[in-house]
Every structure is written in structure tokens, then in C-alpha cells.
C-alpha atoms as a PDB file:
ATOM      1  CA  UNK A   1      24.401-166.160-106.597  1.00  0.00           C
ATOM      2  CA  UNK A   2      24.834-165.051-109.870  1.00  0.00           C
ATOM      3  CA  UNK A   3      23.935-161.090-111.117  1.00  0.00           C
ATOM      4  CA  UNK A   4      21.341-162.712-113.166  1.00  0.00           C
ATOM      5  CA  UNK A   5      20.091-164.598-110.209  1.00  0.00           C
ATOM      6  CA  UNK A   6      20.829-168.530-109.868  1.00  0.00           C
ATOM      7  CA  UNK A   7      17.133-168.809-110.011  1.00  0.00           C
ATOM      8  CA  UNK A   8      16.494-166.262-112.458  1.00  0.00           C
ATOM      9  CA  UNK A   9      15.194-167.254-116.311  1.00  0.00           C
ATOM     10  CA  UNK A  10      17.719-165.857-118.783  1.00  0.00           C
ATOM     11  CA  UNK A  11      15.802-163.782-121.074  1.00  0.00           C
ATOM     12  CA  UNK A  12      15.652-165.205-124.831  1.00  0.00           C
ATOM     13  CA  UNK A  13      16.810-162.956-127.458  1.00  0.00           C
ATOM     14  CA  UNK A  14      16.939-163.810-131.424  1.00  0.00           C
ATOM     15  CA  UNK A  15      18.844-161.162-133.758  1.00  0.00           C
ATOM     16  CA  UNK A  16      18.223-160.293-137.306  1.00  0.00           C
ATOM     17  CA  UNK A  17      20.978-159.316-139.486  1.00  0.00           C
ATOM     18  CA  UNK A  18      21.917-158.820-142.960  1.00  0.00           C
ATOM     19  CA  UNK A  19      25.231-159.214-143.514  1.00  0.00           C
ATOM     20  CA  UNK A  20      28.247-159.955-141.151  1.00  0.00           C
ATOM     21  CA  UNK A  21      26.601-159.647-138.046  1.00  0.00           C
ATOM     22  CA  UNK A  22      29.674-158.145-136.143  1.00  0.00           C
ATOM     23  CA  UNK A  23      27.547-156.801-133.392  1.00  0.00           C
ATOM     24  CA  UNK A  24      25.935-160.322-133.079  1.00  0.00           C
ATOM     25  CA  UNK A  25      28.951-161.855-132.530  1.00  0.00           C
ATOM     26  CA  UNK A  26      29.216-158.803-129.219  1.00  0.00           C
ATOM     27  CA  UNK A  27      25.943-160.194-128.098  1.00  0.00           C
ATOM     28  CA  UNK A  28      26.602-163.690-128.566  1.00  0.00           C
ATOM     29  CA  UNK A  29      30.010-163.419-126.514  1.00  0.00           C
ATOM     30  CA  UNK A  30      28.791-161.220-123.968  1.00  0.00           C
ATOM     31  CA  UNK A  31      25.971-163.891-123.256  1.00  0.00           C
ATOM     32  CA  UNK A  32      28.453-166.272-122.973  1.00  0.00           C
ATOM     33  CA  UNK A  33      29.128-165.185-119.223  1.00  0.00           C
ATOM     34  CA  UNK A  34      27.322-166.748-117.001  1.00  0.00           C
ATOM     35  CA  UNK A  35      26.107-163.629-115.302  1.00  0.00           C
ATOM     36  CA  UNK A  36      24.650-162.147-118.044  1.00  0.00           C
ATOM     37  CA  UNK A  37      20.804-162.140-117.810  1.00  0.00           C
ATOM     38  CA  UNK A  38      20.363-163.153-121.646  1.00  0.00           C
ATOM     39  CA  UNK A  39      20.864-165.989-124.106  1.00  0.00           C
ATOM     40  CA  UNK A  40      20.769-165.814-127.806  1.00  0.00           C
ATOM     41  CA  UNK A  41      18.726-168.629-129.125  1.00  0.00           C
ATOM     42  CA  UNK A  42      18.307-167.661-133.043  1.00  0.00           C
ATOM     43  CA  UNK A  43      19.601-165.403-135.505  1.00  0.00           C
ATOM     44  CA  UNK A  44      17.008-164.819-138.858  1.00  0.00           C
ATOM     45  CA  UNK A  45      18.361-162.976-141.933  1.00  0.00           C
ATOM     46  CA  UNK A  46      16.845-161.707-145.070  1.00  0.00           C
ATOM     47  CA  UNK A  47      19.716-162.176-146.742  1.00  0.00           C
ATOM     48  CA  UNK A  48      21.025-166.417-147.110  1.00  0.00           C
ATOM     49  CA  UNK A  49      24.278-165.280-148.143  1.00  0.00           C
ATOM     50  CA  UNK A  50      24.618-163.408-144.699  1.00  0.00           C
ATOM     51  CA  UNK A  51      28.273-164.438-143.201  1.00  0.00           C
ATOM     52  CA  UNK A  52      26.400-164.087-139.761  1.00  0.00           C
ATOM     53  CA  UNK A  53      24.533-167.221-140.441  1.00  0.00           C
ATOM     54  CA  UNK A  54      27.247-169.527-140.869  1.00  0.00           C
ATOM     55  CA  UNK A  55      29.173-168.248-137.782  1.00  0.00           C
ATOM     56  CA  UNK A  56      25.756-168.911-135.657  1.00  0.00           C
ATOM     57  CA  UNK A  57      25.480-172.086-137.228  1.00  0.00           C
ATOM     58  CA  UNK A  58      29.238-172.970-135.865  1.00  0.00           C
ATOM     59  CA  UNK A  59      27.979-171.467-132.608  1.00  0.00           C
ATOM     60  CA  UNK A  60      24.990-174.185-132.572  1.00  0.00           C
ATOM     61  CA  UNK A  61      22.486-171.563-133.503  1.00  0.00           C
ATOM     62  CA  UNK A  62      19.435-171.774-134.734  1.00  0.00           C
ATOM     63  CA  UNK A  63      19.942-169.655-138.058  1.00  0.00           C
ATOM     64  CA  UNK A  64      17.178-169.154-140.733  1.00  0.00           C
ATOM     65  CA  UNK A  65      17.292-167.621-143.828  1.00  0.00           C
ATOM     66  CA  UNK A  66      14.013-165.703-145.756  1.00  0.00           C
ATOM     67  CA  UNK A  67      15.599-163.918-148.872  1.00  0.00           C
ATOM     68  CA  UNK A  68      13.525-161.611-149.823  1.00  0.00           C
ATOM     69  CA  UNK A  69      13.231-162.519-153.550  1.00  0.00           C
ATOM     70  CA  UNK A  70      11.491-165.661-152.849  1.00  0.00           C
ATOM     71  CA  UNK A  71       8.317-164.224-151.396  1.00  0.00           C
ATOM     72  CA  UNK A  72       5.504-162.331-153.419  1.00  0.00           C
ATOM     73  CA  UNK A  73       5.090-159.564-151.108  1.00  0.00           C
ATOM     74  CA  UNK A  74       6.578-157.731-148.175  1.00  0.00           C
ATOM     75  CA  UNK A  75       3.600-158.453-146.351  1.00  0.00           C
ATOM     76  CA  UNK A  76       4.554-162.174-147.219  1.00  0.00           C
ATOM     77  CA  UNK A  77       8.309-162.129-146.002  1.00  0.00           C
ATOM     78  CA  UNK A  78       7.826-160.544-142.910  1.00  0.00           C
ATOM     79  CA  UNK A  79       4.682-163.000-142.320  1.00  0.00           C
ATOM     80  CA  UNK A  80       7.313-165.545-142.274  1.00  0.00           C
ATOM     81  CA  UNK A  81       9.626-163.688-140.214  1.00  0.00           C
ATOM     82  CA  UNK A  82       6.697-163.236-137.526  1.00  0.00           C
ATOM     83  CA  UNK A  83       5.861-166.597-137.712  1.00  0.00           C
ATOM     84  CA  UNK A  84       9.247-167.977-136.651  1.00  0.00           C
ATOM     85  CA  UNK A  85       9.434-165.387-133.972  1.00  0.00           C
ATOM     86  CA  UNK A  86       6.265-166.699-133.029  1.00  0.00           C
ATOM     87  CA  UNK A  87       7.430-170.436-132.743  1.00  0.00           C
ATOM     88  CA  UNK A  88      10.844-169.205-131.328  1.00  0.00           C
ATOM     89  CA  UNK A  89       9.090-167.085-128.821  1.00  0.00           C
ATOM     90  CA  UNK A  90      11.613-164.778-127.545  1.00  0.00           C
ATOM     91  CA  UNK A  91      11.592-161.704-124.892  1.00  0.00           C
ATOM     92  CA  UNK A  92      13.594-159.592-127.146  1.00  0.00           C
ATOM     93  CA  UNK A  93      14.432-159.155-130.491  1.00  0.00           C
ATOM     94  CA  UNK A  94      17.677-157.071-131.607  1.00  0.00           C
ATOM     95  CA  UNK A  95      18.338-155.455-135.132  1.00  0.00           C
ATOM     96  CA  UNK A  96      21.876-156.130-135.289  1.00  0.00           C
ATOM     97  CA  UNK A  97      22.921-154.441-139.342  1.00  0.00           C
ATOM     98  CA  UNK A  98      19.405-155.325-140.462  1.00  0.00           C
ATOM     99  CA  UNK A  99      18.708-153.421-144.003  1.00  0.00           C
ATOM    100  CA  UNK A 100      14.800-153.651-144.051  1.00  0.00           C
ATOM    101  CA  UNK A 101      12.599-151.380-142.618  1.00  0.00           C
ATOM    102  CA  UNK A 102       9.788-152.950-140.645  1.00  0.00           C
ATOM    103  CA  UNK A 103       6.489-152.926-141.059  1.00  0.00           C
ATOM    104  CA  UNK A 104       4.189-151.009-138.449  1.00  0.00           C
ATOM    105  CA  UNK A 105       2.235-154.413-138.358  1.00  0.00           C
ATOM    106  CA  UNK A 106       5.300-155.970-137.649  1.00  0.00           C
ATOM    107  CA  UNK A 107       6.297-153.081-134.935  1.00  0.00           C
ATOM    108  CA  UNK A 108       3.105-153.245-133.404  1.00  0.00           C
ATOM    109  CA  UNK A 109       3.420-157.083-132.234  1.00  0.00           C
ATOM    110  CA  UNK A 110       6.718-156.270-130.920  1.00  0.00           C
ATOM    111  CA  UNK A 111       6.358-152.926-129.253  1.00  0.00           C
ATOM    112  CA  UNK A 112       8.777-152.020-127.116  1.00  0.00           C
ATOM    113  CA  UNK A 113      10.492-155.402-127.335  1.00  0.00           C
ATOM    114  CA  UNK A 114      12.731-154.772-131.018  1.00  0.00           C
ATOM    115  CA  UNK A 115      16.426-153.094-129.776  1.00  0.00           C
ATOM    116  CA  UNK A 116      18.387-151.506-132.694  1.00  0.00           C
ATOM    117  CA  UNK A 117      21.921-150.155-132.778  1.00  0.00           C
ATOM    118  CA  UNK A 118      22.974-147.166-135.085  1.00  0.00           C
ATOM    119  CA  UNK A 119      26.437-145.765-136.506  1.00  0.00           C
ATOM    120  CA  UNK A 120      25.234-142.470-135.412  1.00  0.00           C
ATOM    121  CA  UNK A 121      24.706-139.983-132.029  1.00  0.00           C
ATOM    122  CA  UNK A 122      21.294-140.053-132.996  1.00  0.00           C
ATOM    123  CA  UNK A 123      19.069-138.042-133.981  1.00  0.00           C
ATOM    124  CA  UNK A 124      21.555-136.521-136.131  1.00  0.00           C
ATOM    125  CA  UNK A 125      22.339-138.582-139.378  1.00  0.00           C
ATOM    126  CA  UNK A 126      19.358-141.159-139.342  1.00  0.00           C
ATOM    127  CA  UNK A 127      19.624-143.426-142.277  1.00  0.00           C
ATOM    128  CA  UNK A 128      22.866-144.936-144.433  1.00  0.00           C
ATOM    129  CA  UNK A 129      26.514-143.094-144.560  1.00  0.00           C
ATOM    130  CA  UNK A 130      26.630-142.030-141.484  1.00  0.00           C
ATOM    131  CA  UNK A 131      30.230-141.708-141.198  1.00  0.00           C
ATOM    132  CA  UNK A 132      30.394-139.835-144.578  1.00  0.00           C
ATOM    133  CA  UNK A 133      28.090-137.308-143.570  1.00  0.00           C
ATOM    134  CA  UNK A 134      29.906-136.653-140.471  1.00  0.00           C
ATOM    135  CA  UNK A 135      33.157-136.138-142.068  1.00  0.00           C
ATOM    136  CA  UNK A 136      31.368-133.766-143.997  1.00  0.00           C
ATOM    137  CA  UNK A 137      29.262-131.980-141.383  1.00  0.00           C
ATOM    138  CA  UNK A 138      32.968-131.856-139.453  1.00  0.00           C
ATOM    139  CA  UNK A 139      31.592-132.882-136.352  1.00  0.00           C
ATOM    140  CA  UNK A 140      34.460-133.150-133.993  1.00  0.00           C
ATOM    141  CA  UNK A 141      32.140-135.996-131.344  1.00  0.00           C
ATOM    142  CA  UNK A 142      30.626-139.363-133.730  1.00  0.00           C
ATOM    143  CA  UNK A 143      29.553-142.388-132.401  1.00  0.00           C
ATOM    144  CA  UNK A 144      26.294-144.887-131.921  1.00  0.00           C
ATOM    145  CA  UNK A 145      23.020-145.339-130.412  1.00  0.00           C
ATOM    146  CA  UNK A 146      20.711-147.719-129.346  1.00  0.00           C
ATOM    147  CA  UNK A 147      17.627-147.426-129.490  1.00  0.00           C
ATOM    148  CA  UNK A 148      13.907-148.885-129.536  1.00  0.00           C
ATOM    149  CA  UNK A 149      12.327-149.239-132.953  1.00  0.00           C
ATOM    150  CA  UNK A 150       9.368-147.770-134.284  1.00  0.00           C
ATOM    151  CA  UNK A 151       8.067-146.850-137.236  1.00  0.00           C
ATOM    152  CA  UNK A 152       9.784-144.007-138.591  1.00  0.00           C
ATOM    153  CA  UNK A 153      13.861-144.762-139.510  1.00  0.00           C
ATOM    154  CA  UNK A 154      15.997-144.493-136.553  1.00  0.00           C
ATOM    155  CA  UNK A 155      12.935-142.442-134.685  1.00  0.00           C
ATOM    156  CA  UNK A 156      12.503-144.810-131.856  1.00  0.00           C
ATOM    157  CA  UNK A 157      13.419-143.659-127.958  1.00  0.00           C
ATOM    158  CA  UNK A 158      16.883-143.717-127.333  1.00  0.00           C
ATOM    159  CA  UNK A 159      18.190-145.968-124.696  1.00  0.00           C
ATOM    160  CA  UNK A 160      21.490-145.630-124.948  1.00  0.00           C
ATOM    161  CA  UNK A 161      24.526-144.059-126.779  1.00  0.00           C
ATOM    162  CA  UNK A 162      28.316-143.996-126.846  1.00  0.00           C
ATOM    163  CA  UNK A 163      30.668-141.157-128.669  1.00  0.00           C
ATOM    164  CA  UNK A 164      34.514-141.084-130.044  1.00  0.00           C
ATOM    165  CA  UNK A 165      35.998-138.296-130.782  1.00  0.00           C
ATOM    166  CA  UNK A 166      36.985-137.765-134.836  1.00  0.00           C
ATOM    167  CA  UNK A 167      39.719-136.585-135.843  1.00  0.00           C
ATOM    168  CA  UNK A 168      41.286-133.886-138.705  1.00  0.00           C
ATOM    169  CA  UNK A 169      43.137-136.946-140.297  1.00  0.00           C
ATOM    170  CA  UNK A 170      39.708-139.500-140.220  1.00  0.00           C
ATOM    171  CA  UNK A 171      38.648-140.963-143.277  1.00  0.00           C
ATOM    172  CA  UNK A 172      35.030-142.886-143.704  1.00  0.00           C
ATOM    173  CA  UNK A 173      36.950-146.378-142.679  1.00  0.00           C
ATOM    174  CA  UNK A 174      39.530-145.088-139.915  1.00  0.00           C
ATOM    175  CA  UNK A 175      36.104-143.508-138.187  1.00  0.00           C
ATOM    176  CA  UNK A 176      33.639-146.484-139.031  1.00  0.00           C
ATOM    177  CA  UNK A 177      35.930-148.805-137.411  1.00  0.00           C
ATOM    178  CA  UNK A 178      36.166-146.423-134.316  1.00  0.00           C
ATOM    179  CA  UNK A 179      32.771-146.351-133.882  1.00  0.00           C
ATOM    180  CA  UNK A 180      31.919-150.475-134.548  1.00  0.00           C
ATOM    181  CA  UNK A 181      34.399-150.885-131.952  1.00  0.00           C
ATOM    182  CA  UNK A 182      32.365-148.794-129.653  1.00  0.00           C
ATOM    183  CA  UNK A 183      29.003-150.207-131.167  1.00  0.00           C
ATOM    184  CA  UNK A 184      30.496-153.411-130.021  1.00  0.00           C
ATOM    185  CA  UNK A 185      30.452-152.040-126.075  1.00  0.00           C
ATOM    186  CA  UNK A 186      27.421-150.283-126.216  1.00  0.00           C
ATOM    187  CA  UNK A 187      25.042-153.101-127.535  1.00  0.00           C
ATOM    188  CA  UNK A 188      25.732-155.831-125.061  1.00  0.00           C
ATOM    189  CA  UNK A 189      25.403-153.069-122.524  1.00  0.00           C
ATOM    190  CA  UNK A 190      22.166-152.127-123.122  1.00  0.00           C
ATOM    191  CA  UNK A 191      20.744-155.187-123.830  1.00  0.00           C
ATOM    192  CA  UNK A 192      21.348-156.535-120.380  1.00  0.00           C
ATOM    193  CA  UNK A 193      19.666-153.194-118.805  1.00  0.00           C
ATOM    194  CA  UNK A 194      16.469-154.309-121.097  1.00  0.00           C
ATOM    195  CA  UNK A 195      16.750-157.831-120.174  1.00  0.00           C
ATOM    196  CA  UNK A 196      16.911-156.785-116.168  1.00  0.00           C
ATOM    197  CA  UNK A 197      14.154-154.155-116.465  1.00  0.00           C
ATOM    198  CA  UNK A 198      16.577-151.606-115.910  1.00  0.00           C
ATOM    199  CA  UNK A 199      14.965-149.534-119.149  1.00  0.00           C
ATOM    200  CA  UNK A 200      11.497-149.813-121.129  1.00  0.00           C
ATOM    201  CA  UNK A 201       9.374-148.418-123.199  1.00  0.00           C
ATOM    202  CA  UNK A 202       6.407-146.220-122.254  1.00  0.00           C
ATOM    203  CA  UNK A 203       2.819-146.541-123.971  1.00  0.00           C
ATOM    204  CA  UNK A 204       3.585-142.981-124.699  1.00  0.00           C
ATOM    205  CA  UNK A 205       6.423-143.844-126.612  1.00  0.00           C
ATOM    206  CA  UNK A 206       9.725-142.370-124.526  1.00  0.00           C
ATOM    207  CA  UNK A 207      12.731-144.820-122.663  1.00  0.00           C
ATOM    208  CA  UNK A 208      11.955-144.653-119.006  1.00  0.00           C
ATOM    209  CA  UNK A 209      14.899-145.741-116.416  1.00  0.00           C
ATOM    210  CA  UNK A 210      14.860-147.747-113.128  1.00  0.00           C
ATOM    211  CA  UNK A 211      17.523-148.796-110.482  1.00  0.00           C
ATOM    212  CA  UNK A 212      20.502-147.065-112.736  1.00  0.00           C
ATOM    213  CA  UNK A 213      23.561-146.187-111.136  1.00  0.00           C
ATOM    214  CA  UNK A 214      24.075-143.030-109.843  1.00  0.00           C
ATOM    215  CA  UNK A 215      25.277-140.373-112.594  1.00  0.00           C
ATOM    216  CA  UNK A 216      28.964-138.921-112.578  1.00  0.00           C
ATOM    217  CA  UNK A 217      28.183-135.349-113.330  1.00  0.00           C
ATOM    218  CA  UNK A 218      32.167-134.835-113.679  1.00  0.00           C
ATOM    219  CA  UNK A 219      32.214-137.308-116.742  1.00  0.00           C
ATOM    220  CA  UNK A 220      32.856-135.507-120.051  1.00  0.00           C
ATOM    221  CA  UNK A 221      34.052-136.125-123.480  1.00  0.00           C
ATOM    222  CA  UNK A 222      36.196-133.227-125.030  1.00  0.00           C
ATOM    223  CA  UNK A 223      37.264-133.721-128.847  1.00  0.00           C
ATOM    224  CA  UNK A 224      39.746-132.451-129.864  1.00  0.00           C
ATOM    225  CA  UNK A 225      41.610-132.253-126.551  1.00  0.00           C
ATOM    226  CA  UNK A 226      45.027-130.013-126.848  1.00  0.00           C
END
């Protein structure tokens, strides 16, 4: 039997991106194992010129388009948004390079089911240019998080993060592709401990854990090592 369970329904997950979607593509191979407990059935953008579209329309994904200048209102485009997450009806939704802040009505219907990934250790540099501001912050540890999204920008719980060391000779792209590389680990990862169970979201609002492995308190990240 299968990790996910021969008997076990995959959970359904549809992503919204804006522009590549490089960390769908992570997703979308990872669920391509058979063991892994998830399957991507859609991928909505706000953006139609979104390069992630076409490549999940290659991939025989569903892949929907709702640019923002043809709707009157916010309130309007994400309507449309929640009504094809409605008719899609999946058990997780994941912000993969989304650009839009959601709405707390929009939050609200999905509590504790929206996943977002971050260029960032969080909470330290919430927001755009991550990698900019820690170049110039000369943090010697960088990296991303995952987390679950509420209403304030890159507030929700953290689930789960991963760091790389930066170093003196870094620039904005030699770090940003360090971290997307680890972004690229770290998503697929945590996804499948949401879609097992293996992490949630309290009604108080903080990432409880169940049936981890056990922790290696000898695991460490030094940067820079000598």
C-alpha cells in the first residue's frame, strides 16, 4: 500500500499564481508520485498573461484566467475567484507568487485551508524585496516560509521554513535563486503534511503539529562556516 493509502482520497488542491508559477510547477511534479497524498486539479490567475497558465494547460489543467481590469470592483474579482473555487471544490488552496492580497471575506471561507510560500525566514522582511533587504540588513542565514494566510501580509502561522546561508559575494539574483531553489523543497513538503493532517490551523489562530518525526536536536545551520 501506498503512503497515501491505496484506499485513501488524494486531497484536491488548486493554486493561484501571478506570473511564472515556478513553485507550481514543484507542486505539480511532486504530485506526480503516486505516493503523494495530493493532486492538483486547477490553477486560477489574476493575471491572463501568467506563463503558469499555459504550462498547466500543457499539463491538462484546468487553468482560468480573471484579470483584474475587467471587473468593477475587488469585491467583484474575487467573487469570481470564490465562485470557481466553489464549483472546483478543493481541500486546499496554495498561493504559489500570487500578487493580491485577499480579502478577509475571502480568508474567512477558506480559513485555515489557503497555504502560502514566502522569499523570507519570516517574520522578518514581510512584503516585496525580500532579498534586497537582506543584503542590506547583512543577514548572514535567508531563506523561505510557509505559512497559513490570514489577513494581515505574511502574518499567518508558520508551518514551515527552510534557510541558506548568504554569502559576502551575494547579489539580489545569486541569493533569490538560492532561496527559489529551496522554496522549491519546502512547498511540496509542507503541503503533503497539510494534506495528511500532519499540521493545521487552530481556531485560535497558531500551526499545531501531529505524528511528526522525532526532532534531531544536533541539526544546525552555521553561515558563514570557516
Amino acid at each position: 500500500m501506498s503512503r497515501a493509502g491505496s484506499k485513501t482520497r488524494k486531497k484536491k488542491v488548486v493554486v493561484l499564481i501571478s506570473g511564472r508559477g515556478s513553485n507550481f510547477r514543484a507542486l505539480l511534479e511532486a504530485a506526480r508520485d503516486p505516493d503523494y497524498p495530493c493532486t492538483i486539479t486547477a490553477v486560477l490567475s489574476d493575471n491572463a498573461e501568467a506563463a503558469g497558465l499555459e504550462f498547466a494547460r500543457q499539463a491538462g489543467l484546468e487553468a482560468l484566467a480573471f484579470s483584474r481590469p475587467d471587473f468593477d470592483s475587488r469585491q467583484a474579482h474575487e467573487d469570481a475567484i470564490l465562485d470557481a473555487l466553489d464549483r472546483l471544490a478543493p481541500d486546499l488552496v496554495c498561493l504559489a507568487g500570487y500578487m493580491r492580497l485577499l480579502s478577509s471575506n475571502f480568508i474567512e471561507k477558506w480559513r485555515g485551508q489557503i497555504l502560502n510560500i514566502h522569499p523570507s525566514l519570516l517574520p522578518a522582511f514581510r512584503g516585496l524585496d525580500t532579498h534586497k533587504r537582506a543584503l542590506a540588513h547583512q543577514v548572514r542565514i535567508h531563506g523561505c516560509s510557509v505559512h497559513f494566510v490570514t489577513e494581515g501580509m505574511d502574518e499567518g502561522p508558520i508551518i514551515g521554513q527552510a534557510a541558506v546561508p548568504v554569502w559576502p559575494d551575494d547579489d539580489e539574483k545569486t541569493l533569490s535563486e538560492r532561496v527559489l531553489a529551496a522554496e522549491h523543497r519546502l512547498y511540496p513538503a509542507i503541503l503533503r503534511l497539510a494534506a495528511e493532517g500532519k499540521v493545521r490551523m487552530s481556531s485560535s489562530g497558531e500551526t499545531v503539529y501531529s505524528h511528526l518525526k522525532s526532532r534531531q536536536d544536533d541539526d544546525i545551520i552555521i553561515s558563514p562556516a570557516g
